[in-house]
C-alpha atoms as a PDB file:
ATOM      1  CA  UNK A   1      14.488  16.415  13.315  1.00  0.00           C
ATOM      2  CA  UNK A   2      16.797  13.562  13.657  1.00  0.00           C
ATOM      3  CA  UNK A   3      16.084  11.168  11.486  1.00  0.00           C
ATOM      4  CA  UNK A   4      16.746   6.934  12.177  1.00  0.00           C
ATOM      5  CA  UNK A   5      17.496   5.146   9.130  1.00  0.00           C
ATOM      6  CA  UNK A   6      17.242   1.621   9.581  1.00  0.00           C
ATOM      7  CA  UNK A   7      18.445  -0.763   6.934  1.00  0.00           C
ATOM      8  CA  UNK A   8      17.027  -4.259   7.772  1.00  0.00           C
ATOM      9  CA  UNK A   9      18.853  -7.040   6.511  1.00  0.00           C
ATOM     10  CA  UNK A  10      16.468 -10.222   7.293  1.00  0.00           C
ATOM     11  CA  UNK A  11      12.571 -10.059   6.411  1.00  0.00           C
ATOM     12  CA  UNK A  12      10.567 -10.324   9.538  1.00  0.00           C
ATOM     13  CA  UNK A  13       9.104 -13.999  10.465  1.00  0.00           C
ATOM     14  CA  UNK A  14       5.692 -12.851  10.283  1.00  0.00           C
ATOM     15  CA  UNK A  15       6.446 -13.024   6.273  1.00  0.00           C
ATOM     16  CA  UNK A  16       4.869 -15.473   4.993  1.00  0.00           C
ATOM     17  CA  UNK A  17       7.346 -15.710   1.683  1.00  0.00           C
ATOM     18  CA  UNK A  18      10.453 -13.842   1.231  1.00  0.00           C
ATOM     19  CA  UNK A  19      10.569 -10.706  -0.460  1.00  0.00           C
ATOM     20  CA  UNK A  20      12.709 -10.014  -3.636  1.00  0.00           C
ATOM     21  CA  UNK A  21      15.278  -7.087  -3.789  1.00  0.00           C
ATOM     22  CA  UNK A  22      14.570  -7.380  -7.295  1.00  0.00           C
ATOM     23  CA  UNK A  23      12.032  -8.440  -9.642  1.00  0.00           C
ATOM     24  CA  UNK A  24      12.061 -12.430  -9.045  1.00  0.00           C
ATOM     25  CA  UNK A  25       9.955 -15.259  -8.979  1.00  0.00           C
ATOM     26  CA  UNK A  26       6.262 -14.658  -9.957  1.00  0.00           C
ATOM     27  CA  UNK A  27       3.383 -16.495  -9.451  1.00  0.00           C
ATOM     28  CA  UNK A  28       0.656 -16.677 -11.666  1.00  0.00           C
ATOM     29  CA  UNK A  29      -3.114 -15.950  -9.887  1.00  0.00           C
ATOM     30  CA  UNK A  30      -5.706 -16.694 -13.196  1.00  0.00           C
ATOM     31  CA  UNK A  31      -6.668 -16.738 -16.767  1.00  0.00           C
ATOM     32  CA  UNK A  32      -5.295 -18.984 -19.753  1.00  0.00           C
ATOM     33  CA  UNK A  33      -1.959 -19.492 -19.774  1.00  0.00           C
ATOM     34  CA  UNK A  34      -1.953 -18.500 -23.734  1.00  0.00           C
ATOM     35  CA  UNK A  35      -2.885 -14.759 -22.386  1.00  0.00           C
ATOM     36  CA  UNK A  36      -0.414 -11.961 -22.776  1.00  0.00           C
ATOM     37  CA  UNK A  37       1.307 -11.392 -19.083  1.00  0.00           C
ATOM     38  CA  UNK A  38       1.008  -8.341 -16.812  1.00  0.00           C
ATOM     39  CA  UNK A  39       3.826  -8.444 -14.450  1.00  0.00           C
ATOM     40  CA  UNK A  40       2.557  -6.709 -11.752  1.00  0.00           C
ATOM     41  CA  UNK A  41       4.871  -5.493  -8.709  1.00  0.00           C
ATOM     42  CA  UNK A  42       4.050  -5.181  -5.253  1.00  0.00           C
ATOM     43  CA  UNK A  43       4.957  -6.201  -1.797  1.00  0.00           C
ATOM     44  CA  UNK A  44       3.330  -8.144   1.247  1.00  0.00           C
ATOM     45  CA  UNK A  45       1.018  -5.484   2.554  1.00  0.00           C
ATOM     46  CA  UNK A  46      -2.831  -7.575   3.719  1.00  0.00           C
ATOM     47  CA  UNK A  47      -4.990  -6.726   2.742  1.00  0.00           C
ATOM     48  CA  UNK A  48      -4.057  -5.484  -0.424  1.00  0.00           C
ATOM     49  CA  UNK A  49      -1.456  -8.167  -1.358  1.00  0.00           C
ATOM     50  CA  UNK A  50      -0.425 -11.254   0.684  1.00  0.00           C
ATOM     51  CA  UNK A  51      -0.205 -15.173   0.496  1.00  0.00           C
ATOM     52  CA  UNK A  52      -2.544 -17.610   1.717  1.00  0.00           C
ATOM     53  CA  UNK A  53      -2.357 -20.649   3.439  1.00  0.00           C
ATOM     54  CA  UNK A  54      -1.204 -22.375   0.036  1.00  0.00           C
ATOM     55  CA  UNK A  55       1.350 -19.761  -0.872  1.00  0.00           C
ATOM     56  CA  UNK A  56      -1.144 -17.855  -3.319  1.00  0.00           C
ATOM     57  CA  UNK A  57      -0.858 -14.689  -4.249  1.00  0.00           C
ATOM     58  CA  UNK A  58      -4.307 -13.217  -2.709  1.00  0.00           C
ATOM     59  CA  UNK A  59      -5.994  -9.768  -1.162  1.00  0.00           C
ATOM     60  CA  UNK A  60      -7.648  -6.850  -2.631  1.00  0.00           C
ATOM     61  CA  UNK A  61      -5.250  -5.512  -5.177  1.00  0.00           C
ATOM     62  CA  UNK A  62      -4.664  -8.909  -6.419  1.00  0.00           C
ATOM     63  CA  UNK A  63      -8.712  -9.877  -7.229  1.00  0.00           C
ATOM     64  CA  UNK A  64      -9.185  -5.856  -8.643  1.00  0.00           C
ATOM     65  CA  UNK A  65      -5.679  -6.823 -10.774  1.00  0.00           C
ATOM     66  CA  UNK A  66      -7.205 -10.009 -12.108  1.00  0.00           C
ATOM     67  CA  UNK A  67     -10.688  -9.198 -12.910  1.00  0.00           C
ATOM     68  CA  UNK A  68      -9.477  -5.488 -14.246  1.00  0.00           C
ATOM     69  CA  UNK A  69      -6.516  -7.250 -16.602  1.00  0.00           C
ATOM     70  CA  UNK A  70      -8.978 -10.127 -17.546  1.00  0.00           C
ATOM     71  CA  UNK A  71     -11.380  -8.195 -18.880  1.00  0.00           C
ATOM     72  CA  UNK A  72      -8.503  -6.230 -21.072  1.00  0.00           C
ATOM     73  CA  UNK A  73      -7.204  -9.917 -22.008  1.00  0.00           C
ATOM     74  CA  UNK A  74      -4.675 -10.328 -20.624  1.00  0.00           C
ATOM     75  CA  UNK A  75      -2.927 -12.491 -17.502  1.00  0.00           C
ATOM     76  CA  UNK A  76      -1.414 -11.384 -14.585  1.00  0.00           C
ATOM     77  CA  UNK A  77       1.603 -12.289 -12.565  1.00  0.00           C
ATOM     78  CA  UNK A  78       2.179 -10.959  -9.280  1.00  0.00           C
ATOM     79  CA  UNK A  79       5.938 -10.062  -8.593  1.00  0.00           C
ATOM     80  CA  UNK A  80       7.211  -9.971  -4.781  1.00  0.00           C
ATOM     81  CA  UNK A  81       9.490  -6.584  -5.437  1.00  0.00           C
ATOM     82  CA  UNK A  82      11.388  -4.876  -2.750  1.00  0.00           C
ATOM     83  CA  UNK A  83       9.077  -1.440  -2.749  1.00  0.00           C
ATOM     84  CA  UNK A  84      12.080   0.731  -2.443  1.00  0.00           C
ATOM     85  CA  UNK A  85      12.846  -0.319  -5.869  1.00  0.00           C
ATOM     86  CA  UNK A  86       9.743   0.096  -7.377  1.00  0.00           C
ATOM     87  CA  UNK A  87      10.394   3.190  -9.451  1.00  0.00           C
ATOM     88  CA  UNK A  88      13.320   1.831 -10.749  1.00  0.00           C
ATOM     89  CA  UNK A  89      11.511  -1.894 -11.735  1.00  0.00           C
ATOM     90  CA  UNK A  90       8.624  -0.316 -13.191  1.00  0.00           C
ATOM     91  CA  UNK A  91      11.215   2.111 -15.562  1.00  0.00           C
ATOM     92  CA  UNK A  92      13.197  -0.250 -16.755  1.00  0.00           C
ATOM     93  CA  UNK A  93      10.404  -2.583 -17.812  1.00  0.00           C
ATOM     94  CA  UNK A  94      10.681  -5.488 -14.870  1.00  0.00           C
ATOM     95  CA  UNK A  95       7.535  -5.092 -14.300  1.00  0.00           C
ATOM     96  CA  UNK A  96       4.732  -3.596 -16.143  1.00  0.00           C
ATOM     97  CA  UNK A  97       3.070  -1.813 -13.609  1.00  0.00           C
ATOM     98  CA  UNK A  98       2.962  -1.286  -9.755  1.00  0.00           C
ATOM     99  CA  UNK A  99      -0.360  -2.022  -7.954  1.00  0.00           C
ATOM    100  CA  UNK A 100      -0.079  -2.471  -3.746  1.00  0.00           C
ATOM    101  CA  UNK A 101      -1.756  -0.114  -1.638  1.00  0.00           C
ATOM    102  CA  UNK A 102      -0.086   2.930  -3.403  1.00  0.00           C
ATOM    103  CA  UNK A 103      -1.083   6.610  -2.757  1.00  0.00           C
ATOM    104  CA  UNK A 104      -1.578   8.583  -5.597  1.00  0.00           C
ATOM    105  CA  UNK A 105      -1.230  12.101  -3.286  1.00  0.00           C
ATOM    106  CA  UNK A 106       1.893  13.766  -4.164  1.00  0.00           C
ATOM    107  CA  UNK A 107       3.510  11.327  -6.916  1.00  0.00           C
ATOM    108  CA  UNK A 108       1.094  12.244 -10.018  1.00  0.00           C
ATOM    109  CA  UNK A 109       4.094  13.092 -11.612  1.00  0.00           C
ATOM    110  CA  UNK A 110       6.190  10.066 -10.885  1.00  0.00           C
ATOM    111  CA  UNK A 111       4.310   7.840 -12.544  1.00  0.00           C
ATOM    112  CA  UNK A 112       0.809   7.410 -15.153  1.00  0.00           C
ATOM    113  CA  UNK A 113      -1.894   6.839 -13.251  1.00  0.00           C
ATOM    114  CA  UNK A 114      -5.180   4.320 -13.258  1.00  0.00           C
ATOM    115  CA  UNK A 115      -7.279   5.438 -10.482  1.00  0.00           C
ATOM    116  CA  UNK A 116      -7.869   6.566  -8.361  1.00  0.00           C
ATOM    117  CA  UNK A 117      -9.951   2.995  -7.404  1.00  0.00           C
ATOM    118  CA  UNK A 118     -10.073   3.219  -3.450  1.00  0.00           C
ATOM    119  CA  UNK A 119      -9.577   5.962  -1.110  1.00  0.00           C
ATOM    120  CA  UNK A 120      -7.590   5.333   2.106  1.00  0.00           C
ATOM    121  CA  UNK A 121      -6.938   6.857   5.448  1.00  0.00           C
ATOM    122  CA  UNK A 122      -3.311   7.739   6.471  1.00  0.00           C
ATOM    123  CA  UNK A 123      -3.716   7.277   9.952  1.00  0.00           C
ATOM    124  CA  UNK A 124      -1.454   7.124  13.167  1.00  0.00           C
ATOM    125  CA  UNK A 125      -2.177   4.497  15.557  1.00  0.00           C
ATOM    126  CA  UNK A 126      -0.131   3.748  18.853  1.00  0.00           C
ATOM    127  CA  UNK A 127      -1.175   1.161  21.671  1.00  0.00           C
ATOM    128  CA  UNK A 128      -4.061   0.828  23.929  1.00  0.00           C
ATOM    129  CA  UNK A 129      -2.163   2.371  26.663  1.00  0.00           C
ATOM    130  CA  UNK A 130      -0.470   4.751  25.160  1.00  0.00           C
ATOM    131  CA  UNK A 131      -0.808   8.799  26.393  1.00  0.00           C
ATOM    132  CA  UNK A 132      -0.769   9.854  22.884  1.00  0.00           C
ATOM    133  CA  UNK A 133      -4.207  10.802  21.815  1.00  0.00           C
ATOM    134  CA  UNK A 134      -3.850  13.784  18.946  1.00  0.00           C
ATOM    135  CA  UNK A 135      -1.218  14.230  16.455  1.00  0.00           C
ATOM    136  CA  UNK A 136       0.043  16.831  18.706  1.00  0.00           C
ATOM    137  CA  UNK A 137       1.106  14.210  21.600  1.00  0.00           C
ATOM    138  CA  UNK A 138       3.503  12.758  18.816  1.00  0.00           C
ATOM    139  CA  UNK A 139       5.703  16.051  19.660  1.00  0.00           C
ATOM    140  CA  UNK A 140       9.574  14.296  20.630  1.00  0.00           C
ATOM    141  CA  UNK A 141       8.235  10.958  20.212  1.00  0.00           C
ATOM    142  CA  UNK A 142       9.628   8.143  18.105  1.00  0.00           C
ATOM    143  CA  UNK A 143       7.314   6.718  14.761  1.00  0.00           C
ATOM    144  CA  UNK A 144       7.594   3.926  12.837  1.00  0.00           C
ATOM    145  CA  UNK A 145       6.943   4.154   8.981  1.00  0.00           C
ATOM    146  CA  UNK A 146       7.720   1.727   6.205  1.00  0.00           C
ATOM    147  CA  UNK A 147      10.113   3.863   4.586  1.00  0.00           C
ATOM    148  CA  UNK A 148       9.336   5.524   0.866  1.00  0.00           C
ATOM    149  CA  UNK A 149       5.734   5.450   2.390  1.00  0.00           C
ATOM    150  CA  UNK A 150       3.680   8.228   2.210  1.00  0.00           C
ATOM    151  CA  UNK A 151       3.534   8.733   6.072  1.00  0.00           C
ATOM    152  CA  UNK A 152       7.327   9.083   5.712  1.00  0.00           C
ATOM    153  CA  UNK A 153       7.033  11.524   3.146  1.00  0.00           C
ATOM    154  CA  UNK A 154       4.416  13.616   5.099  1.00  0.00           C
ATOM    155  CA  UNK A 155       6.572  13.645   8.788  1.00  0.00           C
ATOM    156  CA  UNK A 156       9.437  14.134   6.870  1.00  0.00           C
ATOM    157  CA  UNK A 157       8.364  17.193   4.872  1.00  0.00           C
ATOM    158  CA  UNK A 158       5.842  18.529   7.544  1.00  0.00           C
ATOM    159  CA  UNK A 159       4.397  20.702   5.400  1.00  0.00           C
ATOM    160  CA  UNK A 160       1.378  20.316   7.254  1.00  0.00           C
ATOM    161  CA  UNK A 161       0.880  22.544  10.569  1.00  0.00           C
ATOM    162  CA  UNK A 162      -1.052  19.556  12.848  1.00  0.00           C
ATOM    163  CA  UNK A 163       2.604  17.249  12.127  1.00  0.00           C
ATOM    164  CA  UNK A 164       4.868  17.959  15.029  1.00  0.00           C
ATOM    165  CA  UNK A 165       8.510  17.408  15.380  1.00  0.00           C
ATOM    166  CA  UNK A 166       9.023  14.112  16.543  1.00  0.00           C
ATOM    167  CA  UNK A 167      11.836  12.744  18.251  1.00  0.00           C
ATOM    168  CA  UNK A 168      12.932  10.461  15.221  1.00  0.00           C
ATOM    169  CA  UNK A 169      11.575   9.236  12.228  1.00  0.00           C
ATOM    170  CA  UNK A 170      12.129   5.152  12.236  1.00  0.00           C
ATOM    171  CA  UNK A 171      12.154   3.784   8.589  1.00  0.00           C
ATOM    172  CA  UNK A 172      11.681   0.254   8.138  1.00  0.00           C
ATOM    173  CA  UNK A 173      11.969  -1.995   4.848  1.00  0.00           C
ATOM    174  CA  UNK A 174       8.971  -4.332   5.435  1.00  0.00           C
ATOM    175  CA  UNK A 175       5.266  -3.263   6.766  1.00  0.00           C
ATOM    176  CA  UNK A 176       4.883  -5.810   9.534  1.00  0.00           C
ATOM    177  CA  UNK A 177       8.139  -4.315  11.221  1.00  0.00           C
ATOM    178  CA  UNK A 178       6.717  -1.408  12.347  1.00  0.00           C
ATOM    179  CA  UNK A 179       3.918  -2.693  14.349  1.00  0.00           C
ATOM    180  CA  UNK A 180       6.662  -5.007  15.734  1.00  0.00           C
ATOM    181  CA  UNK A 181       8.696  -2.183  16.584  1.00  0.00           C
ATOM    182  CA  UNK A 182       5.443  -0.724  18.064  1.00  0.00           C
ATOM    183  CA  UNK A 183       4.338  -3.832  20.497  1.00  0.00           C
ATOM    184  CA  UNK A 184       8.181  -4.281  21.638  1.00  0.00           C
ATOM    185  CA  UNK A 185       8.457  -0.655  22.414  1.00  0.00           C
ATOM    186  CA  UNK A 186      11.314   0.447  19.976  1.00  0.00           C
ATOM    187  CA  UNK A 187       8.285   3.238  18.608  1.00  0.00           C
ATOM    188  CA  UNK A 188       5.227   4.841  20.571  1.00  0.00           C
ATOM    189  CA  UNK A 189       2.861   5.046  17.080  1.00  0.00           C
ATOM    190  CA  UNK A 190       3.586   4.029  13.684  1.00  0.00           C
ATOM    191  CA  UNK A 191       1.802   5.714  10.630  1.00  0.00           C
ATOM    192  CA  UNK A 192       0.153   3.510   7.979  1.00  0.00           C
ATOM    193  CA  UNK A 193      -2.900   3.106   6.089  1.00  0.00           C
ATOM    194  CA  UNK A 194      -5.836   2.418   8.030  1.00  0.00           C
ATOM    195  CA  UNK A 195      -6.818  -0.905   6.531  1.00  0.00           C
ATOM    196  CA  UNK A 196      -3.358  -2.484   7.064  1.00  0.00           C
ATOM    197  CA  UNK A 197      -3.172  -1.114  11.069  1.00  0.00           C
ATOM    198  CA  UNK A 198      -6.578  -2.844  10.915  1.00  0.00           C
ATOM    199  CA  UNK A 199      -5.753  -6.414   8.969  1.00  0.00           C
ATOM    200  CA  UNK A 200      -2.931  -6.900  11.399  1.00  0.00           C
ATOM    201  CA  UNK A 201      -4.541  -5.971  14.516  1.00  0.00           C
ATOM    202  CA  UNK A 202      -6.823  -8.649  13.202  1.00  0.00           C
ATOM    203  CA  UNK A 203      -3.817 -11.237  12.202  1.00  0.00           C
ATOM    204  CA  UNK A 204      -2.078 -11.069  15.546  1.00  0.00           C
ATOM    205  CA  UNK A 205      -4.688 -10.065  17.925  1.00  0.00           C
ATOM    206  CA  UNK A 206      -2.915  -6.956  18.328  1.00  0.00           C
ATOM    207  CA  UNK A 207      -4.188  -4.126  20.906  1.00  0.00           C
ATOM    208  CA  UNK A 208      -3.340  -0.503  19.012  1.00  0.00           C
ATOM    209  CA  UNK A 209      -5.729   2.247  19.026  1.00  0.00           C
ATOM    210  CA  UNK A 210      -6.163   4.347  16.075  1.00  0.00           C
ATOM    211  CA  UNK A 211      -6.397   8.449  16.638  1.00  0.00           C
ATOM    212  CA  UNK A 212      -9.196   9.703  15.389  1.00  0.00           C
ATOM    213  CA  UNK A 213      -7.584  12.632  13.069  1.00  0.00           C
ATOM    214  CA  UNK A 214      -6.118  10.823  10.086  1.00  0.00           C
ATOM    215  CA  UNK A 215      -3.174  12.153   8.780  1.00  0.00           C
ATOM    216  CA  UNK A 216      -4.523  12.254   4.918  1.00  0.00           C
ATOM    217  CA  UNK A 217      -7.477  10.108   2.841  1.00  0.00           C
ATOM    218  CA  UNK A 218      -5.627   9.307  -0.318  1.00  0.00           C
ATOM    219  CA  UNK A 219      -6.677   7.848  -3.794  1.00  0.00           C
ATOM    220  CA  UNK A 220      -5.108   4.363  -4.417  1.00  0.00           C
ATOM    221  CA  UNK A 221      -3.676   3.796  -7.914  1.00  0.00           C
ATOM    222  CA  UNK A 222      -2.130   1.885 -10.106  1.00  0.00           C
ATOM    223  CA  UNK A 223       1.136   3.175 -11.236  1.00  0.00           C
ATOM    224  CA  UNK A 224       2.272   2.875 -14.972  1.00  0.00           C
ATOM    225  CA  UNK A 225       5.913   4.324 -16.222  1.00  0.00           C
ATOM    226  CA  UNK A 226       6.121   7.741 -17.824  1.00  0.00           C
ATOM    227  CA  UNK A 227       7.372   6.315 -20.733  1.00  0.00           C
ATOM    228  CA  UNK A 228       4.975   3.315 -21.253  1.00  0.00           C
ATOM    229  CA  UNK A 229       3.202   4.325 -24.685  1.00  0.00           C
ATOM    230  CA  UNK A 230       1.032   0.790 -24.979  1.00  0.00           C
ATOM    231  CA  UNK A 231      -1.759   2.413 -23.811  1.00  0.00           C
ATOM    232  CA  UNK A 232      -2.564   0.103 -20.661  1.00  0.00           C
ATOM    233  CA  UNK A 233      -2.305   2.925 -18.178  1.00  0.00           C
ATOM    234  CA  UNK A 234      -5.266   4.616 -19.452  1.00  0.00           C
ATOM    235  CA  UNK A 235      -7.473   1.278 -20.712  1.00  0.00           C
ATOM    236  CA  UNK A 236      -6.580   0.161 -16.980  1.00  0.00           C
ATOM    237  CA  UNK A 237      -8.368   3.255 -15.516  1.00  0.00           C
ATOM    238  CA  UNK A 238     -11.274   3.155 -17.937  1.00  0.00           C
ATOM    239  CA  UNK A 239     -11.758  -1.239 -16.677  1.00  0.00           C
ATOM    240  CA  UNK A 240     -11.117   0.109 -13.048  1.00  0.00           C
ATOM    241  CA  UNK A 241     -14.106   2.323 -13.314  1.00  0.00           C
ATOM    242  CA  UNK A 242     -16.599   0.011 -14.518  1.00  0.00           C
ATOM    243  CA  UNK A 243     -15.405  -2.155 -12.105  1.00  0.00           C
ATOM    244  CA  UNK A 244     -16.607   0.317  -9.787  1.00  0.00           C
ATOM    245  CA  UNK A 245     -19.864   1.374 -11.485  1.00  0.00           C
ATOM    246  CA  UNK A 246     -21.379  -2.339 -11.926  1.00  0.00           C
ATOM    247  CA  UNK A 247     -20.246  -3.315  -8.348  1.00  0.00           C
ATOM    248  CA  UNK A 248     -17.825  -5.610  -9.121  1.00  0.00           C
ATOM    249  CA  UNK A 249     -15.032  -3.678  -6.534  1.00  0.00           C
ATOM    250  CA  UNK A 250     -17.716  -3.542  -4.374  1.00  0.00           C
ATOM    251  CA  UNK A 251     -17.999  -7.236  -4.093  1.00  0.00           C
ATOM    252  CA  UNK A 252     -13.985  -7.896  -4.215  1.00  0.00           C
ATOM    253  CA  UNK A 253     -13.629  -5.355  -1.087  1.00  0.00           C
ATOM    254  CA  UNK A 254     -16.458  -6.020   0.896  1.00  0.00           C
ATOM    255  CA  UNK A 255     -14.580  -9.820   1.200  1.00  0.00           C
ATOM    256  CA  UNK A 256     -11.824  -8.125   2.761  1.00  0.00           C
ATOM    257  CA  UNK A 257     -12.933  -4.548   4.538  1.00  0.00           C
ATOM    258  CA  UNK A 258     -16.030  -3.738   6.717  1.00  0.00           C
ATOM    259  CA  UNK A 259     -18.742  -0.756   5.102  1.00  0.00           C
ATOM    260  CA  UNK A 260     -16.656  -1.474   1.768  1.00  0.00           C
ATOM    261  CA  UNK A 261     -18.520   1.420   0.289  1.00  0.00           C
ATOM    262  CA  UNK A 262     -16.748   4.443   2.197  1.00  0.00           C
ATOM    263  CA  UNK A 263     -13.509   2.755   0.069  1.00  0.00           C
ATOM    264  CA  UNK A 264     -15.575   3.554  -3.075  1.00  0.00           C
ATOM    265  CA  UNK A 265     -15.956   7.187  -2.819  1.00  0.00           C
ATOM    266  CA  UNK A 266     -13.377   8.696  -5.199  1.00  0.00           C
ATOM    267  CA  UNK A 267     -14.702  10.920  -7.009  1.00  0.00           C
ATOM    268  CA  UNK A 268     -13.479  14.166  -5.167  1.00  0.00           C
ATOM    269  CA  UNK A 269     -10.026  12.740  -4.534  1.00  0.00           C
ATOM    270  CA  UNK A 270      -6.810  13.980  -6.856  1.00  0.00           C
ATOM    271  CA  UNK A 271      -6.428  12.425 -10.299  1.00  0.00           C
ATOM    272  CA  UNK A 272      -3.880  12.157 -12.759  1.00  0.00           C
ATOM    273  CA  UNK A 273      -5.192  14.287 -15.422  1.00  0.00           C
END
C-alpha cells in the first residue's frame, strides 16, 4: 500500500491556540496554587481536550484530570504537546503523564497504565454523499488519519481481515486536518474516534456519515512512563475508578457526550495488568 506522509508545517486555523512541538507553556485549570503539579500532556482533540472561549484549558479529559489529581492532592497543568512526541516527553520527565483521548489497545507495553476510564469507538466516517458504506468500499480509496493514531496503526498493519487495501494512507499532524482534508476532497473517509467525528460535526455543522461497523471499541487511559516509580500510575487508576463507581465520570461526561453511560462500560475491555 502506498503510503502519503504528510508533514504539515502550519497548525490549521480551526486551532484555537497553537500547538507546542515540545513541552511549552502550560496553563493551570484548578486547585491551590501551593499543590504539588501534574504536568499533564495532550493535544487539541474536543471533546477530550480543547480551549474555550477564554483560552481555558477545558473538555472531558481535563475535568476527569482535575477531579482524579485533586482528590490525590495534587494540581494539574495541562501542556499543549505535539502528540508525535509524546513518548519521548513523557520519558524524559516533561511531562508527568499523557491523558487525551489515548487508546490503550495495542500500547500496554509502551507505557503504565490508569484505566481503562472510557471506552471508545474507532470508527470510519466519510460524507453524506459518499458511495462508501462498509469498510470494504474503502478498497483503493484515500483515508485521512492523524498520524501515530490508532486508526493509523490498524490500516497500516491490517492485521484485521474486514481492513482493505486502500489507495493511500494520509497522515496528518493535527486532528481537525483530516476532516478538512475530508470536506475539500483531498480524502473520501477519515478514521477517528467516534466522539471527536461527532464534536466536530457539531463545531462546524459538518455533514459526514459514520459507517455503522466500527473499526475497534478501545479503553481510554492514562499513560504513565515505564520508569516512573512514584507510584501515581497506579493511585491514578485506583481515583479513576471511584470516580466511576460514585458517578462522578458520569456527571463530567454526560456534560459533553449523549447516553454518557455506554462510555462507562469498561469492565470487559483490555487492561494493563
Amino acid at each position: 500500500m502506498k503510503i502519503r506522509k504528510i508533514l504539515v508545517a502550519v497548525i490549521s486555523l480551526f486551532m484555537a491556540a497553537a500547538l507546542l512541538t515540545g513541552c511549552g507553556t502550560a496553563s493551570s485549570t484548578s486547585g491551590a496554587s501551593d499543590l504539588p503539579v501534574i504536568k499533564l500532556g495532550s493535544d487539541s482533540y474536543p471533546p477530550y481536550n480543547y480551549l474555550d472561549e477564554d483560552g481555558n484549558p477545558t473538555g472531558i479529559d481535563v475535568e476527569l484530570a482535575t477531579e482524579a489529581f485533586a482528590r490525590m492532592g495534587y494540581r494539574v497543568e495541562i501542556v499543549q504537546i505535539d502528540w508525535e512526541k509524546k513518548k519521548e516527553l513523557v520519558e524524559s520527565g516533561a511531562i508527568d503523564c499523557i491523558m487525551g483521548c489515548f487508546s490503550m489497545e495495542g500500547r500496554l507495553d509502551d507505557y503504565q497504565w490508569a484505566g481503562p476510564y472510557i471506552a471508545s469507538r474507532q470508527v470510519v466516517a466519510v460524507n453524506e454523499s459518499s458511495d462508501i458504506y462498509t469498510l470494504q468500499d474503502l478498497a483503493g480509496k484515500n483515508l485521512a488519519v492523524q498520524s501515530t493514531t490508532k486508526p493509523e496503526g490498524i490500516f497500516l498493519k491490517r492485521t484485521d481481515e474486514r481492513i482493505p487495501k486502500l489507495g493511500n494512507l494520509i497522515s496528518l499532524g493535527h486532528r481537525e486536518l483530516i476532516f478538512t482534508f475530508l470536506e475539500k476532497g483531498y480524502a473520501d473517509a477519515v478514521a477517528a474516534h467516534e466522539e471527536s467525528v461527532v464534536q466536530y460535526m457539531k463545531d462546524y455543522d459538518a455533514k459526514f456519515r459514520i459507517l455503522e461497523d466500527p473499526l475497534m471499541t478501545v479503553g481510554i487511559g492514562v499513560a504513565f512512563a515505564n520508569n516512573d516509580d512514584r507510584g501515581l500510575c497506579q493511585e491514578l487508576d485506583r481515583t479513576l475508578e471511584e470516580m466511576r463507581q460514585d458517578g462522578t465520570s458520569l456527571k463530567i461526561i454526560g456534560k459533553y457526550l449523549d447516553e454518557p453511560e455506554k462510555y462507562l462500560e469498561v469492565d470487559t475491555l483490555e487492561k494493563d495488568n
